[in-house]
N, C-alpha and C. Protein backbone atom coordinates (compact mmCIF):
# COMPACT_ATOMS: atom_id res chain seq x y z
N UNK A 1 120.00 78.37 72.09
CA UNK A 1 119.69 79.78 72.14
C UNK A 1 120.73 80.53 73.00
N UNK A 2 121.00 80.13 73.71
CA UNK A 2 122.13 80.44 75.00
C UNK A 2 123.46 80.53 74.34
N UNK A 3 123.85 79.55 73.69
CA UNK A 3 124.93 79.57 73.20
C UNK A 3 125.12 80.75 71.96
N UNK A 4 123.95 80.83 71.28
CA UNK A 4 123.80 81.63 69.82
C UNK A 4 124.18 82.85 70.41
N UNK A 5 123.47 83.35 72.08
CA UNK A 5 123.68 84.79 72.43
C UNK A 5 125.18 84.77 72.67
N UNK A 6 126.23 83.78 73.09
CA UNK A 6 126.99 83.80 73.97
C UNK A 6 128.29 83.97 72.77
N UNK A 7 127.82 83.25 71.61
CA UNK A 7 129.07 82.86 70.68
C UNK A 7 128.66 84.90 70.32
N UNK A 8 127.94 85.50 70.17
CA UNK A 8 127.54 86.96 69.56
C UNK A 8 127.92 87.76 70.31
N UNK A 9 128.17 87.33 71.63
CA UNK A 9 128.98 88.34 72.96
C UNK A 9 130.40 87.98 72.70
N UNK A 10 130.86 87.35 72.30
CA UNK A 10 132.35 86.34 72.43
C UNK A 10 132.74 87.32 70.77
N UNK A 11 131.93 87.49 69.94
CA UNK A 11 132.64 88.16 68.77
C UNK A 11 132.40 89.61 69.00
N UNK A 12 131.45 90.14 69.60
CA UNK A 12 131.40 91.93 69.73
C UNK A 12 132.49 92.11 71.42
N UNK A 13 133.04 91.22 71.84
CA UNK A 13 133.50 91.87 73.20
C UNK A 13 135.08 92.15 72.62
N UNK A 14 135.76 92.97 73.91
CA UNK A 14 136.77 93.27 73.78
C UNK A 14 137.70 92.51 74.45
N UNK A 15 138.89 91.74 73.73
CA UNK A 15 139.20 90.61 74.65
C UNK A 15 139.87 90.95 75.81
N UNK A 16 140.58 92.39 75.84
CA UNK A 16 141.60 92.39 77.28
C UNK A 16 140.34 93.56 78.38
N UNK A 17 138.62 93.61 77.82
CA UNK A 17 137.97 93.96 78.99
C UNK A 17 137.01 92.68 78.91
N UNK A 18 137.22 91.64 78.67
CA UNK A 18 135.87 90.96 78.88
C UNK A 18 136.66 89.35 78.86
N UNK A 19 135.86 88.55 79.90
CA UNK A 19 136.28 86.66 79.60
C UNK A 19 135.36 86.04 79.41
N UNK A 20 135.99 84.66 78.64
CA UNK A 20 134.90 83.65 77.90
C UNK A 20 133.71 83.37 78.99
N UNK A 21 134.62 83.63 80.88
CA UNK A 21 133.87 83.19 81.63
C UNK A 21 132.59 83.87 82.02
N UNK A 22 133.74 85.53 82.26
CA UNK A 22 132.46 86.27 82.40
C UNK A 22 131.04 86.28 81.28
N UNK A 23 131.78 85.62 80.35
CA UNK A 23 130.13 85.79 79.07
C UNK A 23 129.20 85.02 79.43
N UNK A 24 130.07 83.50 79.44
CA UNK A 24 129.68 82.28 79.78
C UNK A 24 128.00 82.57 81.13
N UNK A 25 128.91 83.00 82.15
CA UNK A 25 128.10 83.41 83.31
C UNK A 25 126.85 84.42 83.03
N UNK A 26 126.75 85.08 81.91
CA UNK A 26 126.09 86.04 81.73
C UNK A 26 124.92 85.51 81.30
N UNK A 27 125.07 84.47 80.62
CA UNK A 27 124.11 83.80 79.83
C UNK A 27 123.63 82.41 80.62
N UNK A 28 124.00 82.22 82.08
CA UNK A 28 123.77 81.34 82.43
C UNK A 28 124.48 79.89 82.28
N UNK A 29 125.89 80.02 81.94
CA UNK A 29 126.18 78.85 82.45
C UNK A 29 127.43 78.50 83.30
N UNK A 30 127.17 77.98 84.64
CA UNK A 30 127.72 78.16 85.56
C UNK A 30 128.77 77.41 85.62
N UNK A 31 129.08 76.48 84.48
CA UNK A 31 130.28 75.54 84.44
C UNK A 31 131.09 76.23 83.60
N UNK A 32 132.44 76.44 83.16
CA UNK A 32 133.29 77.26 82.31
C UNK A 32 133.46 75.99 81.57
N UNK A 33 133.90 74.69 82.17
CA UNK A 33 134.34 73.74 81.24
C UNK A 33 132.82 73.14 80.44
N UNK A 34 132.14 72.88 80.79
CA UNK A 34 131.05 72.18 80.00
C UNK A 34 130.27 73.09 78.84
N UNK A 35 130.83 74.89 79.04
CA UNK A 35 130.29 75.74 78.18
C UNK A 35 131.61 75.53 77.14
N UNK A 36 132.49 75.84 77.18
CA UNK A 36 133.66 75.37 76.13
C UNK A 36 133.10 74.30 75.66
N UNK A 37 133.04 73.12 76.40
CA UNK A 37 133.01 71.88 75.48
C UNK A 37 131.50 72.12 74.41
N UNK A 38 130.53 72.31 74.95
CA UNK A 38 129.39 72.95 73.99
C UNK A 38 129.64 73.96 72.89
N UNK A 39 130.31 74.74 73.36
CA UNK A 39 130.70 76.00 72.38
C UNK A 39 131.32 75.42 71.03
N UNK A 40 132.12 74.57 71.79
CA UNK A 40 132.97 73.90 70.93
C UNK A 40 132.72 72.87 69.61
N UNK A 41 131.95 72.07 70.21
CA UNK A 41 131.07 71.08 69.71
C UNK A 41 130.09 71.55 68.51
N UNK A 42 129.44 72.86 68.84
CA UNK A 42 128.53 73.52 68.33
C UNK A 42 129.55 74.42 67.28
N UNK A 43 130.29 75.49 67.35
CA UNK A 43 131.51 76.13 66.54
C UNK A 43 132.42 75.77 66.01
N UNK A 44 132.86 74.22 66.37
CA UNK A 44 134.18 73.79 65.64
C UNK A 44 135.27 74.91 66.22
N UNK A 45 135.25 75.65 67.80
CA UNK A 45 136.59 76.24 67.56
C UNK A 45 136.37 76.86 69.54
N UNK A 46 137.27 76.80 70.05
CA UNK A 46 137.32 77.13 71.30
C UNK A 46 136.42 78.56 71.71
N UNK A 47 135.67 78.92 72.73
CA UNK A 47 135.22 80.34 72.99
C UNK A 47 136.31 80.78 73.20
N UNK A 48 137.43 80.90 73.88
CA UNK A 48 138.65 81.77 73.61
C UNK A 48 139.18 82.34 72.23
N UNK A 49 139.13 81.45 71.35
CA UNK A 49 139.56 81.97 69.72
C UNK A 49 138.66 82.70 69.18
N UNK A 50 137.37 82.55 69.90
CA UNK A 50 136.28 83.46 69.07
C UNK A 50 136.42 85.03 69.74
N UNK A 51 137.22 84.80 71.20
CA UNK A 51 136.89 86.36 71.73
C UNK A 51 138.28 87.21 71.61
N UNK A 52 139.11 85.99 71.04
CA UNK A 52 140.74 86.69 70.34
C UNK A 52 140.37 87.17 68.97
N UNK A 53 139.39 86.83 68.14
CA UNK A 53 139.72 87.04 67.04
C UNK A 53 138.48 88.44 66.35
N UNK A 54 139.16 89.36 65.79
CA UNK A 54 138.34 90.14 65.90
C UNK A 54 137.61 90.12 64.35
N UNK A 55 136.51 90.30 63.88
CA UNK A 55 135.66 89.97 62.74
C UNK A 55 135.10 91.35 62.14
C-alpha cells in the first residue's frame, strides 16, 4: 500500500522540486536504500526513473 502511494507521488512530482527520498520519507520509509530495493523489486525499474520520467 505504501509503495502503491509512493510509486503515484514519484509519477505526479516534479523532479528538480521533489526526491525519491523526500517521497520515500513521506510515506514512511526511513531507509532510502531498502525503499529502492522494494520499489524496485515491485516496478521492475529504479524510483529515480520513475520521478525522471514524465507520463
Amino acid at each position: 500500500m505504501r509503495l502503491t502511494g509512493a510509486h503515484a507521488d514519484l509519477k505526479a512530482a516534479d523532479p528538480h522540486s521533489s526526491s525519491v527520498t523526500a517521497i520515500a520519507a513521506r510515506w514512511g520509509f526511513a531507509h532510502a536504500g531498502r525503499f529502492a530495493a522494494a520499489y524496485r523489486q515491485l516496478y521492475a525499474t529504479p524510483p529515480a526513473d520513475t520521478l525522471h520520467t514524465r507520463s
